[in-house]
Every structure is written in structure tokens, then in C-alpha cells.
N, C-alpha and C. Protein backbone atom coordinates (compact mmCIF):
# COMPACT_ATOMS: atom_id res chain seq x y z
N UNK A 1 -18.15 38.02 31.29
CA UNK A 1 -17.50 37.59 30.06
C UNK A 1 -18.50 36.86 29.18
N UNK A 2 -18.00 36.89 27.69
CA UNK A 2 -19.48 36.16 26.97
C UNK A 2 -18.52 34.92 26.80
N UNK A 3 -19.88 33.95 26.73
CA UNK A 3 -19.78 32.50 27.21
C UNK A 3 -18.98 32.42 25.31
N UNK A 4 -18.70 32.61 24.18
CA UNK A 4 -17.58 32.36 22.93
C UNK A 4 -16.04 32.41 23.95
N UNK A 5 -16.01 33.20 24.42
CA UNK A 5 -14.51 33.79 25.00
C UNK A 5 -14.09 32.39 25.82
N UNK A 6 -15.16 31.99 26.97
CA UNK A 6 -14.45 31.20 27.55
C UNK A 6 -14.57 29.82 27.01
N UNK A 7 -15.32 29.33 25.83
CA UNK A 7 -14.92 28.32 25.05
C UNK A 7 -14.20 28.17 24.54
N UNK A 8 -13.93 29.33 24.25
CA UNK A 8 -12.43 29.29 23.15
C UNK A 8 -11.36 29.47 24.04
N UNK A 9 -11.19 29.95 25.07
CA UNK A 9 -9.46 29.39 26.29
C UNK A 9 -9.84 28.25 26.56
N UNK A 10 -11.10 27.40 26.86
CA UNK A 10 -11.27 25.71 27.30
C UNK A 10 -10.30 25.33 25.55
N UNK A 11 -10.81 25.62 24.86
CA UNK A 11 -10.27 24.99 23.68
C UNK A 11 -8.62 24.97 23.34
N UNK A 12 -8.11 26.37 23.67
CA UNK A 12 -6.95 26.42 23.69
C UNK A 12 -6.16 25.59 24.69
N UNK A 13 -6.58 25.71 25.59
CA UNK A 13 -5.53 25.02 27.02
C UNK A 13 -5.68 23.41 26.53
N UNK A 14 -7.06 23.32 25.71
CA UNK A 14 -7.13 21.50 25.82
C UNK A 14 -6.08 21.33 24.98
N UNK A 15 -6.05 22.21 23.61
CA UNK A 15 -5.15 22.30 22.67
C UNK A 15 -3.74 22.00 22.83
N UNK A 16 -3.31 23.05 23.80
CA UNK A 16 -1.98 22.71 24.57
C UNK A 16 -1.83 21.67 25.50
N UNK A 17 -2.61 21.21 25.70
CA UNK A 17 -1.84 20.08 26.88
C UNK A 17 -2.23 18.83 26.13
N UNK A 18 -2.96 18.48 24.91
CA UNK A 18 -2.48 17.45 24.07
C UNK A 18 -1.40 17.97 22.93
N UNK A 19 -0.86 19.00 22.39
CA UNK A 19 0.60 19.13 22.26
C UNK A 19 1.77 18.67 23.03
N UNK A 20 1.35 19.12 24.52
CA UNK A 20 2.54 18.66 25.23
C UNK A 20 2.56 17.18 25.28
N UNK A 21 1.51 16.77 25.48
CA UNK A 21 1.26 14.69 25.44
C UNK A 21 2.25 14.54 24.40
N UNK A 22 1.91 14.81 23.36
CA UNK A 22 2.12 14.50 22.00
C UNK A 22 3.59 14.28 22.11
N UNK A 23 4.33 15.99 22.56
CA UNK A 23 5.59 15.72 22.35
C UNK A 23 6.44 14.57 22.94
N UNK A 24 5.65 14.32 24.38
CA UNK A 24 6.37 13.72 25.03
C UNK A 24 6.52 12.00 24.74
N UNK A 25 5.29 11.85 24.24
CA UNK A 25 5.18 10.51 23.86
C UNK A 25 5.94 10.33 22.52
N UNK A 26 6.49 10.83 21.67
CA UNK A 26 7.18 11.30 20.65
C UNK A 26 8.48 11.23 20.90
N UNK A 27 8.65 11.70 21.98
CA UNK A 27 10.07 11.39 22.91
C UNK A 27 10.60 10.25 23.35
N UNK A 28 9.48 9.93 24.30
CA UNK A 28 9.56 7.81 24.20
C UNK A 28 9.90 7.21 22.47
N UNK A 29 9.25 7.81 22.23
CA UNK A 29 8.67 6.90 21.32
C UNK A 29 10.20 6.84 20.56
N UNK A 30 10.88 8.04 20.12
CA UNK A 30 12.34 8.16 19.48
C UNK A 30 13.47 7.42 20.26
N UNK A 31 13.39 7.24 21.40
CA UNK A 31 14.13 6.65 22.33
C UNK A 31 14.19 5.44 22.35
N UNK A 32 13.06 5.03 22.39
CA UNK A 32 12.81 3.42 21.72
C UNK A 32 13.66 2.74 20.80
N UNK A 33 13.17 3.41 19.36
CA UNK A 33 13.71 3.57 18.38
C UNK A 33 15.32 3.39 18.24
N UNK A 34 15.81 4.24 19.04
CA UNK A 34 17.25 4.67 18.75
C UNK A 34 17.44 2.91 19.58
N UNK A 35 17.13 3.03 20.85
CA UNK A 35 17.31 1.07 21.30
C UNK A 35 17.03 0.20 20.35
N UNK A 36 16.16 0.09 19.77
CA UNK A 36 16.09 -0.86 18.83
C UNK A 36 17.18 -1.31 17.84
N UNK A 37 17.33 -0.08 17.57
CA UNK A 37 18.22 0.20 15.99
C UNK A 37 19.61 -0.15 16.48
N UNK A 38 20.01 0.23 18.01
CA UNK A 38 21.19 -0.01 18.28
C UNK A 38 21.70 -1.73 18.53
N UNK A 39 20.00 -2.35 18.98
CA UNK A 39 20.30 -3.61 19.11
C UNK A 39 20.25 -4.45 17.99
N UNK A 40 19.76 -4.33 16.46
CA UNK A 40 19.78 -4.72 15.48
C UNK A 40 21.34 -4.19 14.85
N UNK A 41 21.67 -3.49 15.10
CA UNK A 41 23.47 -3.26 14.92
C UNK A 41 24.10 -4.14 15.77
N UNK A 42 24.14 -4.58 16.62
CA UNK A 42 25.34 -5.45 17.13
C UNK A 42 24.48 -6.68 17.43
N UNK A 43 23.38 -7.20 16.69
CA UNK A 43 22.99 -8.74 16.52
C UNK A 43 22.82 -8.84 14.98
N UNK A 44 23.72 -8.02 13.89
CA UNK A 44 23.58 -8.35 12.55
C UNK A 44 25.10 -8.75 12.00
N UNK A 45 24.59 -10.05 10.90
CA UNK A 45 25.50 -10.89 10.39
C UNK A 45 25.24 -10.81 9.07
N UNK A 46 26.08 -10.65 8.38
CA UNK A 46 26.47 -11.46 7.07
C UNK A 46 25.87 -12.49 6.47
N UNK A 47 25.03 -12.87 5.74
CA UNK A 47 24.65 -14.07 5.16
C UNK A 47 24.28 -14.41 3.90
N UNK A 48 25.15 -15.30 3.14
CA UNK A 48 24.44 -15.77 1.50
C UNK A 48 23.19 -16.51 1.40
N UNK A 49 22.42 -16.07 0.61
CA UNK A 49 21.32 -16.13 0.27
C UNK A 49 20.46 -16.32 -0.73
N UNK A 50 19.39 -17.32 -1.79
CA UNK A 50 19.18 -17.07 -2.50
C UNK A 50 17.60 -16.54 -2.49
N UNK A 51 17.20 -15.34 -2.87
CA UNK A 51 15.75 -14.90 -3.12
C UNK A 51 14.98 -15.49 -3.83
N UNK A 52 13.77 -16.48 -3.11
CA UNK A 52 12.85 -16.78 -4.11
C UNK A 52 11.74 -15.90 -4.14
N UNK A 53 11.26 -15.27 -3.36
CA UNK A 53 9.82 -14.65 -3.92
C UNK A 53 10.11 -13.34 -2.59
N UNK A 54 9.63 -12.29 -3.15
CA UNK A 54 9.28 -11.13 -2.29
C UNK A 54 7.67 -10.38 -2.26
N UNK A 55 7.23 -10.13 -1.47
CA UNK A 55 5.82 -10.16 -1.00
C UNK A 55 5.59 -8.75 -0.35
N UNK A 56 4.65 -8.02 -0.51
CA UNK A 56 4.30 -7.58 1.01
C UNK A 56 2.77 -7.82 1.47
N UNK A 57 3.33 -8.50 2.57
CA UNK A 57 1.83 -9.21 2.95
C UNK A 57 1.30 -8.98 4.05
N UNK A 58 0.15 -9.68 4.85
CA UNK A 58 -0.16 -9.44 6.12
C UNK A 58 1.20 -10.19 7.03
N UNK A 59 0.98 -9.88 8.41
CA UNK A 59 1.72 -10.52 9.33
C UNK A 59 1.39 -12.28 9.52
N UNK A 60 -0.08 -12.56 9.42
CA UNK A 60 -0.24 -14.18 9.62
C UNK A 60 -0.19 -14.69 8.83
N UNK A 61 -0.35 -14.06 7.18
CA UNK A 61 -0.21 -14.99 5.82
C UNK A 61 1.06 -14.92 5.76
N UNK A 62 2.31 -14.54 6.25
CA UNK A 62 3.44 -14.75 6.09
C UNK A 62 4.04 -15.53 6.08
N UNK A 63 4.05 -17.05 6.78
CA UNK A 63 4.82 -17.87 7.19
C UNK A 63 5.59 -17.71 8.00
N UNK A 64 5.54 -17.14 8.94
CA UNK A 64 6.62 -16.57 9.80
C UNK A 64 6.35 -17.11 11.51
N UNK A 65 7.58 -17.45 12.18
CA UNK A 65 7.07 -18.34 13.29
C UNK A 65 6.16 -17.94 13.89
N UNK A 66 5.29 -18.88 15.05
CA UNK A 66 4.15 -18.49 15.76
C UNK A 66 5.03 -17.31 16.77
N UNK A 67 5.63 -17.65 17.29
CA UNK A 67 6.50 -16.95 18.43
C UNK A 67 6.35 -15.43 17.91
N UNK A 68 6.55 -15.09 16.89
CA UNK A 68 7.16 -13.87 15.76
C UNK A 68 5.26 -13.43 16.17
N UNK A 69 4.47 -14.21 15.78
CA UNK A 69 2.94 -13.55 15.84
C UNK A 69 2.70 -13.34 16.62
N UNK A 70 2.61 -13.94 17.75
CA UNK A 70 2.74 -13.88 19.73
C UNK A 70 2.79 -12.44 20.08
N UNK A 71 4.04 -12.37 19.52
CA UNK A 71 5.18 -10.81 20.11
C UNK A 71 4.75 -9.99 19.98
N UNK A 72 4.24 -9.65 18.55
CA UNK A 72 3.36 -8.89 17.96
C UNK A 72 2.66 -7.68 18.46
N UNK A 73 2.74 -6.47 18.63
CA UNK A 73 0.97 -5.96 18.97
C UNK A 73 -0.39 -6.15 18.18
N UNK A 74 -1.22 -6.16 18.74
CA UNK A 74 -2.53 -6.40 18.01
C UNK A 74 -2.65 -5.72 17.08
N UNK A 75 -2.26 -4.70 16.69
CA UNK A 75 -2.46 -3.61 15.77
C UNK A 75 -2.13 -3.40 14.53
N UNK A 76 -0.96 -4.31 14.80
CA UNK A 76 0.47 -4.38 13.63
C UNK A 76 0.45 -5.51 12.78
N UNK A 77 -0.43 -6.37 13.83
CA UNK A 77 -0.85 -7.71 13.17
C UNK A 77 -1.57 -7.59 11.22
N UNK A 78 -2.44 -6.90 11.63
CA UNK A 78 -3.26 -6.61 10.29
C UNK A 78 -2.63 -5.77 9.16
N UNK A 79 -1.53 -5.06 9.31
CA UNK A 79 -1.07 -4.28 8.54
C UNK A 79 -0.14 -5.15 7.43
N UNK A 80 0.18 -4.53 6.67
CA UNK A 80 1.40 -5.52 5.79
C UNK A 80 2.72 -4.98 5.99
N UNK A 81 3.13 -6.26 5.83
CA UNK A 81 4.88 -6.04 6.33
C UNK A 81 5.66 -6.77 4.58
N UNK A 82 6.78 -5.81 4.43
CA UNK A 82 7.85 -6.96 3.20
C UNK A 82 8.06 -8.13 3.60
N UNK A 83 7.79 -8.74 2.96
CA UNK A 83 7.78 -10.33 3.76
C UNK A 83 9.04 -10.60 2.32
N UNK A 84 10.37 -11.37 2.68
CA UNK A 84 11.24 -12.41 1.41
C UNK A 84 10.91 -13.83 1.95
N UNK A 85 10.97 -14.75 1.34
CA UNK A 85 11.49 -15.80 0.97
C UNK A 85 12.58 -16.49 0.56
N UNK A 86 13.27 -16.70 1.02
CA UNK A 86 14.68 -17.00 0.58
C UNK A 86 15.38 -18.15 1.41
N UNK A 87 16.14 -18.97 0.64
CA UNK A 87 16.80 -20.24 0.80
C UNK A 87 18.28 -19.38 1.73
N UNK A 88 18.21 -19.87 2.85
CA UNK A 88 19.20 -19.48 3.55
C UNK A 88 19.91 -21.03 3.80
N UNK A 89 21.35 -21.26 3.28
CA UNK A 89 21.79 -22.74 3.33
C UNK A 89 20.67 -23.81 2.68
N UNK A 90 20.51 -24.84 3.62
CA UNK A 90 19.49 -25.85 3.19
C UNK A 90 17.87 -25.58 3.47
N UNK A 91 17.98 -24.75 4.41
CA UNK A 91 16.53 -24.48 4.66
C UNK A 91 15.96 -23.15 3.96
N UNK A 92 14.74 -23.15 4.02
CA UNK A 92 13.66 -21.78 3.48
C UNK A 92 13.36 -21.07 4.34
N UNK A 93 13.45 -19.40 4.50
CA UNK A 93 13.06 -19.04 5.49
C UNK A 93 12.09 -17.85 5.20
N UNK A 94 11.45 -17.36 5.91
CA UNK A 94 10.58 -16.23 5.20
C UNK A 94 11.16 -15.31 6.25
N UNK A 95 11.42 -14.05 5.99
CA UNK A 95 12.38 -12.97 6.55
C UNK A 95 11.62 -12.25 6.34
N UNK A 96 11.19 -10.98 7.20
CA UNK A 96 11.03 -9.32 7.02
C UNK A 96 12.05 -8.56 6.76
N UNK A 97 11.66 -8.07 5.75
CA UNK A 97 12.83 -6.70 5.07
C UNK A 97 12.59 -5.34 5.58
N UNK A 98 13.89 -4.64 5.62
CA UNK A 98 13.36 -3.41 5.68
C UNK A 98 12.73 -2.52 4.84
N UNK A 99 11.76 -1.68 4.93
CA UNK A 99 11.12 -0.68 3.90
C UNK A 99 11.79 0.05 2.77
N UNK A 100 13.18 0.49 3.28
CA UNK A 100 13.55 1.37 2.30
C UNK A 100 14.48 0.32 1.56
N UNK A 101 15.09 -1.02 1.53
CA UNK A 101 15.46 -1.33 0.35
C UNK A 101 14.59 -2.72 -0.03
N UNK A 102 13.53 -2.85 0.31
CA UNK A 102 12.69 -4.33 -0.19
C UNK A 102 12.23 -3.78 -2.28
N UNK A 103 12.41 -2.19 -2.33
CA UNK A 103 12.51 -2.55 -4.06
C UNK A 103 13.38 -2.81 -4.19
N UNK A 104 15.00 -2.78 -3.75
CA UNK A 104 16.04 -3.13 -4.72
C UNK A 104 16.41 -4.79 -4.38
N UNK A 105 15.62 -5.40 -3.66
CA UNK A 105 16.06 -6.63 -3.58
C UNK A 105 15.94 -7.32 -4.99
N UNK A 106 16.90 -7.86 -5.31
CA UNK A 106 16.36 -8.98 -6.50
C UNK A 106 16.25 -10.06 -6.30
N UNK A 107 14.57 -10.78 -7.54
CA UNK A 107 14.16 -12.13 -7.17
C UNK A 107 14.66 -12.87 -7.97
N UNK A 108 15.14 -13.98 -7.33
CA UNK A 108 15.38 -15.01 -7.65
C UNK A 108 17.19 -15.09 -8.25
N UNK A 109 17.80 -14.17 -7.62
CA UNK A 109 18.89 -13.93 -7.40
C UNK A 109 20.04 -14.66 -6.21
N UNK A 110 21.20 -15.10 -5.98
CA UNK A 110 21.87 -15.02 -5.05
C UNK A 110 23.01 -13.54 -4.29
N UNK A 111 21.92 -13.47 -2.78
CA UNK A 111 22.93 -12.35 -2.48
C UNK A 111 23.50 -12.12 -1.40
N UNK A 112 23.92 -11.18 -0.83
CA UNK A 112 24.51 -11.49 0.51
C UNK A 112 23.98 -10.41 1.46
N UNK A 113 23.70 -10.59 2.13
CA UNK A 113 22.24 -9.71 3.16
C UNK A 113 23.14 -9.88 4.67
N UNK A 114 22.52 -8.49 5.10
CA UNK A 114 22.90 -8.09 6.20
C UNK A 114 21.84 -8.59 7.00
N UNK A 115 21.75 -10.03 7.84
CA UNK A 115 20.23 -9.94 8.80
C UNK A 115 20.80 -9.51 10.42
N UNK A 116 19.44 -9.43 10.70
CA UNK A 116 19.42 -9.36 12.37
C UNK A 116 18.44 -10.56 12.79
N UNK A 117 18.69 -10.97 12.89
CA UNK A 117 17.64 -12.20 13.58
C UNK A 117 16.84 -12.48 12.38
N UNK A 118 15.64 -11.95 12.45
CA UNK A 118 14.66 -12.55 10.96
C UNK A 118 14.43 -11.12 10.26
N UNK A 119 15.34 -10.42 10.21
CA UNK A 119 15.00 -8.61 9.71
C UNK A 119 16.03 -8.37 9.19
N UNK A 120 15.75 -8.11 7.44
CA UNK A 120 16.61 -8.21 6.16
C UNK A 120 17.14 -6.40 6.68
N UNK A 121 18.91 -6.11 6.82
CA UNK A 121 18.79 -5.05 7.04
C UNK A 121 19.04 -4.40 5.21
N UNK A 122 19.93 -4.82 5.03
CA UNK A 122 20.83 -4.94 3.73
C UNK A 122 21.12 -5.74 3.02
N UNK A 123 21.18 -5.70 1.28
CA UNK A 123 21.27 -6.76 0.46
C UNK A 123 22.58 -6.23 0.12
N UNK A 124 23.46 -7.08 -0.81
CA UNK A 124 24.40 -6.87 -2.22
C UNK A 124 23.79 -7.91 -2.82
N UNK A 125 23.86 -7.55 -4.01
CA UNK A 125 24.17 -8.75 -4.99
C UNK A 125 25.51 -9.31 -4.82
N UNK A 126 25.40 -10.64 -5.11
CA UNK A 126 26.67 -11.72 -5.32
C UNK A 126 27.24 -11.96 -6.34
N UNK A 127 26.37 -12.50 -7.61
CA UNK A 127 26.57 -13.47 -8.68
C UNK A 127 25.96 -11.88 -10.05
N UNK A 128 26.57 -12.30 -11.03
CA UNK A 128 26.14 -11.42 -12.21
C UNK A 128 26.15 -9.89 -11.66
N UNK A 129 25.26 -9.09 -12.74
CA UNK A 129 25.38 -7.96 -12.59
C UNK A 129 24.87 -7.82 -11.62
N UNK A 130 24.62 -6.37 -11.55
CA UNK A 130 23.70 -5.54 -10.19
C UNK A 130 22.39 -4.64 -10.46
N UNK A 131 21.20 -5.23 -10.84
CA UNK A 131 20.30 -4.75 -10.97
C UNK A 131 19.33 -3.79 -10.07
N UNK A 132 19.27 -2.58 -10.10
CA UNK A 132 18.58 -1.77 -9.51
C UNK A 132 17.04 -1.93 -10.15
N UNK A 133 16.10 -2.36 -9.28
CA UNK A 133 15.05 -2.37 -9.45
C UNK A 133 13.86 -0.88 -9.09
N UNK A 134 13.99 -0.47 -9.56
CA UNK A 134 13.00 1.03 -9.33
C UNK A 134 11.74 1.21 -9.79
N UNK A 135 10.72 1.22 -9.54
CA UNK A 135 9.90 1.16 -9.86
C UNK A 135 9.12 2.37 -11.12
N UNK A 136 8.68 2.66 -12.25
CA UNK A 136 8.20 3.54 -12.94
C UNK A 136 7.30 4.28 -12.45
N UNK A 137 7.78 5.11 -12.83
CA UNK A 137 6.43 6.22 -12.03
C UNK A 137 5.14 6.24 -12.76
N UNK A 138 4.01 6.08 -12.59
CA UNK A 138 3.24 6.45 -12.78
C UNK A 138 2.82 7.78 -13.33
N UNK A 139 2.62 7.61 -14.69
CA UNK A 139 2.56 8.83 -15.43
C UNK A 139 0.51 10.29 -14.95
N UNK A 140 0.88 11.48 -14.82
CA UNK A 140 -0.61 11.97 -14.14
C UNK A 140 -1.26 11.82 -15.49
N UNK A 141 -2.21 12.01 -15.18
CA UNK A 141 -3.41 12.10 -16.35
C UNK A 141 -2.89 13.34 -17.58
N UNK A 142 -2.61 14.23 -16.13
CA UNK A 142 -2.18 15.41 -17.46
C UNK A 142 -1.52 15.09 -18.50
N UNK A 143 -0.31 14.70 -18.13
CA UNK A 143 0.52 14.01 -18.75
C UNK A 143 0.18 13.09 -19.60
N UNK A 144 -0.79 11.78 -19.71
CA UNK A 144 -1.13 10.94 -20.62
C UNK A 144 -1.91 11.91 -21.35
N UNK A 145 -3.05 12.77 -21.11
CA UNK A 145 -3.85 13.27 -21.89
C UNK A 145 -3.22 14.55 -23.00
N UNK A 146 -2.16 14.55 -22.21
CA UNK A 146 -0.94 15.72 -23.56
C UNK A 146 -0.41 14.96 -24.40
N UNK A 147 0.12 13.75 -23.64
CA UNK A 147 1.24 12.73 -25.19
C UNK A 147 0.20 12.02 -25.61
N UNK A 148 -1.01 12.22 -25.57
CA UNK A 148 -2.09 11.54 -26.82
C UNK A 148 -2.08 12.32 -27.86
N UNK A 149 -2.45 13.79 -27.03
CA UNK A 149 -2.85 14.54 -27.97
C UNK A 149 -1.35 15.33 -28.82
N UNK A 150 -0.19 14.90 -28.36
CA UNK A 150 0.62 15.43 -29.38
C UNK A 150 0.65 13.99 -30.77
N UNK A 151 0.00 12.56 -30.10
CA UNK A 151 0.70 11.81 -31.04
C UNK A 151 -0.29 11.81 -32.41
N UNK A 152 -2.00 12.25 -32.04
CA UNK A 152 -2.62 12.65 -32.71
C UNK A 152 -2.18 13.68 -33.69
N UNK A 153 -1.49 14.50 -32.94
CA UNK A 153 -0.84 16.10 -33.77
C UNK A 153 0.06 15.28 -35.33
N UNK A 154 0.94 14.47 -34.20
CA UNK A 154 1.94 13.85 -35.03
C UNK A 154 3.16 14.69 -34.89
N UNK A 155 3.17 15.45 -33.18
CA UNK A 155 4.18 16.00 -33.23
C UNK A 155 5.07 15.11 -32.13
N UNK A 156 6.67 15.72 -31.37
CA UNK A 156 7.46 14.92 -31.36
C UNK A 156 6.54 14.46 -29.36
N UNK A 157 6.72 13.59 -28.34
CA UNK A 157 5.79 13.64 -27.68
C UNK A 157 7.25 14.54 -26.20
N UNK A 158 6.76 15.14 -24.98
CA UNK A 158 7.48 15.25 -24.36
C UNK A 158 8.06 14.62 -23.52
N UNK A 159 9.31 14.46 -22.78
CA UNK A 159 10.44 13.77 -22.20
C UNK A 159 10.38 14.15 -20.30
């Protein structure tokens, strides 16, 4: 056999048996997950709240207990997490939010948040309206470099 042929089945088989790793650790890994999520459902409460500042920061510039850094993996440490701030009763507490609603939180608002221990699951607003905070998209170049050149034209620009 020529020595291409049997590099390339070493390559394949290595191929496949880090697929199979993959899946399986993927498997843990969802399983986890689903525990987690189930234990943040039946340790979450209700609580009024007022938002002073929202962040996303590292894990140690947070203010957040030593215990909370401890727990930590090393890995996760360095990354940034939504970090709030917010007056819970008399005291200040700095809370982690979840990802998918830390834009619609509003600052400097009173609201009523779903926590789990120190992990913002859910906000409402309380007081006044209900501001959806969304962020603007970022317009592409294409795009800026066309509504220049229509406003140069002096024609109407596009929508």
C-alpha cells in the first residue's frame, strides 16, 4: 500500500474518535445544564429592586463575594460576566444577570426581578412606563457610503 493511503485512514479514525469524545462530552455537558437550570427554578424569588449601574465586567472587578470567586473555575475568572448593581432593601448588592435580558434591564429604574441566589433571572419594570432598551444596529459601510452619496445627490436617503 502507498504510505498517502495509510495516512489518510490514521487521519480518519483519529477524526472519528475525537467526534465521538466530542459528542459525548456534549452530553455531560447538556445534562449539567438541564441540573442547573432546574435548580435555579425552584431557588428563584421575587424581589423589588432599584438599578443603579449595569456593567459587563471581569469576574474580580465585580464586587462580588470572595466565596462567589473561590467557586469559580480558573478560566471563567478572566472572562466578563453582566455584572448589576442594585439596591436590594437597605443594602447594595452587585448581582450577575442573565445574557439574554441584561439589554432590557433599565438603569436607574425600580423593578421587580426574578433572582436565584445572586443570578438576575428576570426583570419587570415597576414604576412608570416600560422601556425596551435595544440597542442600534450598527449601520455596514455599504450602507453609510450609499446615504452619503445619495445626500450629496440630494436625493431622498434609504430606509
Amino acid at each position: 500500500m502507498k504510505t498517502w493511503v495509510i495516512v489518510l485512514i490514521v487521519i480518519a479514525v483519529v477524526l472519528i474518535g475525537l467526534i465521538i469524545a466530542l459528542y459525548f462530552l456534549g452530553k455531560r455537558a447538556q445534562k449539567k445544564q438541564q441540573e442547573q437550570q432546574a435548580m435555579l427554578e425552584a431557588n428563584k424569588q421575587t424581589v423589588s429592586m432599584l438599578i443603579i449601574d449595569k456593567k459587563k465586567m471581569k469576574l474580580r472587578d465585580s464586587g462580588l463575594p470572595q466565596i462567589v470567586l473561590n467557586q469559580t473555575p480558573k478560566l471563567m475568572r478572566g472572562s466578563k460576566l453582566p455584572i448589576i448593581k442594585a439596591k436590594v432593601g437597605p443594602q447594595i448588592m452587585s448581582l450577575i444577570c442573565d445574557d439574554k435580558i441584561f439589554d432590557s434591564v433599565p438603569v436607574k429604574k425600580e423593578v421587580k426581578a426574578v433572582v436565584s441566589g445572586i443570578y438576575v433571572l428576570n426583570v419587570k419594570g415597576l414604576h412608570g412606563k416600560q422601556t425596551e432598551t435595544v440597542p442600534a444596529k450598527k449601520k455596514s459601510r455599504f450602507k453609510r457610503a450609499l446615504e452619503m452619496a445619495q445626500e450629496k445627490a440630494g436625493a431622498k436617503p434609504l430606509k
